[in-house]
Protein backbone atom coordinates (compact mmCIF):
# COMPACT_ATOMS: atom_id res chain seq x y z
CA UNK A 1 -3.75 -9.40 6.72
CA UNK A 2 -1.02 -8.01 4.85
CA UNK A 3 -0.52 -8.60 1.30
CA UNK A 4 2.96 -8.17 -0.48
CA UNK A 5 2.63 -7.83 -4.31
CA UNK A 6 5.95 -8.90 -6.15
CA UNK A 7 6.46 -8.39 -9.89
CA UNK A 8 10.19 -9.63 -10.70
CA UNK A 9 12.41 -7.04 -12.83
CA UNK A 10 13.22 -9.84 -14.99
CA UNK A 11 9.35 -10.69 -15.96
CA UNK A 12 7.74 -7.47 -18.53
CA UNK A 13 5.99 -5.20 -16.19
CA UNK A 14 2.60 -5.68 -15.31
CA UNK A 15 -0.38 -3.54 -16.69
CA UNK A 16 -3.16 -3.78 -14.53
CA UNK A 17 -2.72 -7.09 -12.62
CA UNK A 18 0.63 -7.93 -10.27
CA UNK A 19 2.98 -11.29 -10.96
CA UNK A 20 2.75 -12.66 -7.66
CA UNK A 21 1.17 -12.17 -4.37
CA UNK A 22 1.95 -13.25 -0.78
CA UNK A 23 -0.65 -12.82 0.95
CA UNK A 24 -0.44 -13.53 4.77
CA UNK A 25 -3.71 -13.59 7.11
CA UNK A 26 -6.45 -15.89 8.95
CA UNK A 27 -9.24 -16.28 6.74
CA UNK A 28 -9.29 -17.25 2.88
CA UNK A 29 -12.17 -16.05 0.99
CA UNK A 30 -13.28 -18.32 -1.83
CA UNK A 31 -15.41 -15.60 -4.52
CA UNK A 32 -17.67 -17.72 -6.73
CA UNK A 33 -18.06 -16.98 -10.50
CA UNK A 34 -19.90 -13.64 -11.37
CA UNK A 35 -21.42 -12.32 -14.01
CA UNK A 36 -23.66 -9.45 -14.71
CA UNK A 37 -26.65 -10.60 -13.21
CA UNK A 38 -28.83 -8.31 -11.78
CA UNK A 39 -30.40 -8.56 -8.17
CA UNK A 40 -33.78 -11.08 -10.26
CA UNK A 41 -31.03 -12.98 -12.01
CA UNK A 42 -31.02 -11.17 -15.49
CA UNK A 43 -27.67 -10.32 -16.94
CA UNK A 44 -27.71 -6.46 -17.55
CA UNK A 45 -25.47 -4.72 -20.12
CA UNK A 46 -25.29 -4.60 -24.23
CA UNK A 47 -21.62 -4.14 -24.25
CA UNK A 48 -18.44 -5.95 -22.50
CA UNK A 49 -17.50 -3.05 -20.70
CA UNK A 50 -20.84 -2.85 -18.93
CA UNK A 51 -21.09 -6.42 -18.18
CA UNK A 52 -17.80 -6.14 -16.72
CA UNK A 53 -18.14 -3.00 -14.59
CA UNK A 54 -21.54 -5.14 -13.13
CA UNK A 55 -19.74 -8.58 -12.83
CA UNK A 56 -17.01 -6.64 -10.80
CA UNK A 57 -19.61 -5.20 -8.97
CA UNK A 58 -20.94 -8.28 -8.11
CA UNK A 59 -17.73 -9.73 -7.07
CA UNK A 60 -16.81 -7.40 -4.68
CA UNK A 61 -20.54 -7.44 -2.84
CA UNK A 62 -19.57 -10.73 -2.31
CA UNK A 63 -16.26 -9.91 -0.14
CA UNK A 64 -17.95 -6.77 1.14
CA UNK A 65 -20.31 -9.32 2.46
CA UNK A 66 -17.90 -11.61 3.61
CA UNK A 67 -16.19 -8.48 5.74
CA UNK A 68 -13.14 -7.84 2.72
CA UNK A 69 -12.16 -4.76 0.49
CA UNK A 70 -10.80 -5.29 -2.84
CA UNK A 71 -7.32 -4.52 -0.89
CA UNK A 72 -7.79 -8.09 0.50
CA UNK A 73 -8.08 -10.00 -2.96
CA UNK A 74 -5.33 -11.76 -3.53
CA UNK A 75 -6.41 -14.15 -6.87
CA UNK A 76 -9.07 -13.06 -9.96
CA UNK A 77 -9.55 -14.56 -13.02
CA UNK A 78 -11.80 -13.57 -15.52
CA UNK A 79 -13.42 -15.45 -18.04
CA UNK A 80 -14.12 -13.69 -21.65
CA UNK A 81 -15.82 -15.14 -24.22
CA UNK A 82 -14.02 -12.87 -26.58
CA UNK A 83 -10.47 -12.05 -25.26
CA UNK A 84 -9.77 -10.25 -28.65
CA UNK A 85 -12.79 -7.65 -27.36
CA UNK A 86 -11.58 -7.99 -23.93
CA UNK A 87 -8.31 -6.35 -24.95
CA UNK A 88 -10.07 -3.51 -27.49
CA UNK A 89 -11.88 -2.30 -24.45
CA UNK A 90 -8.77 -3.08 -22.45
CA UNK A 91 -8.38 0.98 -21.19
CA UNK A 92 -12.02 0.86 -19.81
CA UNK A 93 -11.68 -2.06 -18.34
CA UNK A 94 -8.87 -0.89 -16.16
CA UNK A 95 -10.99 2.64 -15.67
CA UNK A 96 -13.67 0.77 -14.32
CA UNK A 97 -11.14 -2.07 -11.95
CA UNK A 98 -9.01 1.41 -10.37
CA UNK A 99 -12.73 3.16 -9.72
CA UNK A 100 -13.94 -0.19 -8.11
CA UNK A 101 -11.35 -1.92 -6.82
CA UNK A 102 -8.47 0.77 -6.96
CA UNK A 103 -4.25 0.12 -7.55
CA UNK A 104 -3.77 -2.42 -5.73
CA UNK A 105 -4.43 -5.59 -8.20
CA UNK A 106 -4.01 -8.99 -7.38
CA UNK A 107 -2.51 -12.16 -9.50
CA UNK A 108 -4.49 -11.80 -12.28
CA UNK A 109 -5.29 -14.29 -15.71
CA UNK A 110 -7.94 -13.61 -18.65
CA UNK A 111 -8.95 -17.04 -20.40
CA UNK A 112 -11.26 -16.89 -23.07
CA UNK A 113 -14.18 -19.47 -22.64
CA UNK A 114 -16.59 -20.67 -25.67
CA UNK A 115 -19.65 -19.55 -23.37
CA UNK A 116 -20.04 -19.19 -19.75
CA UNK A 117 -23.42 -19.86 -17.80
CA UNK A 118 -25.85 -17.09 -18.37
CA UNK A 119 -26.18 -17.66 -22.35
CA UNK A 120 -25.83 -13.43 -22.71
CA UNK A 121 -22.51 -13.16 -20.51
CA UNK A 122 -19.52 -12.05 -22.07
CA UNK A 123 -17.54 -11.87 -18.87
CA UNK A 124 -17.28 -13.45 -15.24
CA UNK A 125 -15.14 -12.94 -12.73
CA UNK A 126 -14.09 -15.07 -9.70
CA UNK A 127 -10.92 -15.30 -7.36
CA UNK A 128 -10.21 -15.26 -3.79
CA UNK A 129 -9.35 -12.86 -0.82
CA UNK A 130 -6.95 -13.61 2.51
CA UNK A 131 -8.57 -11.75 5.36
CA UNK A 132 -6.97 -11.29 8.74
């Protein structure tokens, strides 16, 4: 599977996603909605930053399981229900994606939701993969 991350000159340069991504392979990897539940179903985490680190988490057990790094993922969006405190925390946020996930960032969009699932979420990710 290769993946070719493009970000046009004439677009403002990315910070911490890419503009586009070609990603060529056998196998597409659908990632369902995560949050940061913990293995009995309780979300963990007072702040968004810790919610975020375990919704990540979460996420990429899900490839792992599926046989994908976070190389493969080639779509993510993440839901905030505060994009204002999303972008506060913005710095962390990216600490915590490089430690996890590392440079190589796929297509990326933030949409802030009124509330997602789990009543306590603040954030949930979900996206997809190309494997070869």
């Amino acid at each position: 599977m290769t993946c070719e991350r493009i970000d046009p000159p004439e677009l403002s340069p990315p910070t911490g996603f890419c503009h586009a991504v070609v990603a060529t392979g056998s196998r597409v990897v659908f990632l369902a909605g995560q949050t940061a539940l913990d293995g009995d179903g309780k979300v963990t985490g007072e702040t968004l930053p810790e919610q975020f680190e375990r919704a990540l988490d979460n996420l990429l057990t899900a490839l792992r399981a599926a046989g994908g790094t976070p190389s493969d993922l080639a779509r993510v969006t993440v839901y905030a229900t505060d994009v204002a405190e999303y972008r506060r925390h913005a710095r962390e946020l990216g600490r915590i994606w490089r430690e996890a996930a590392g440079r190589d960032y796929p297509a990326m969009a933030v949409v802030e939701v009124v509330r997602l699932w789990d009543e306590q979420a603040m954030v949930e990710l979900d996206g997809f993969a190309v494997l070869p």
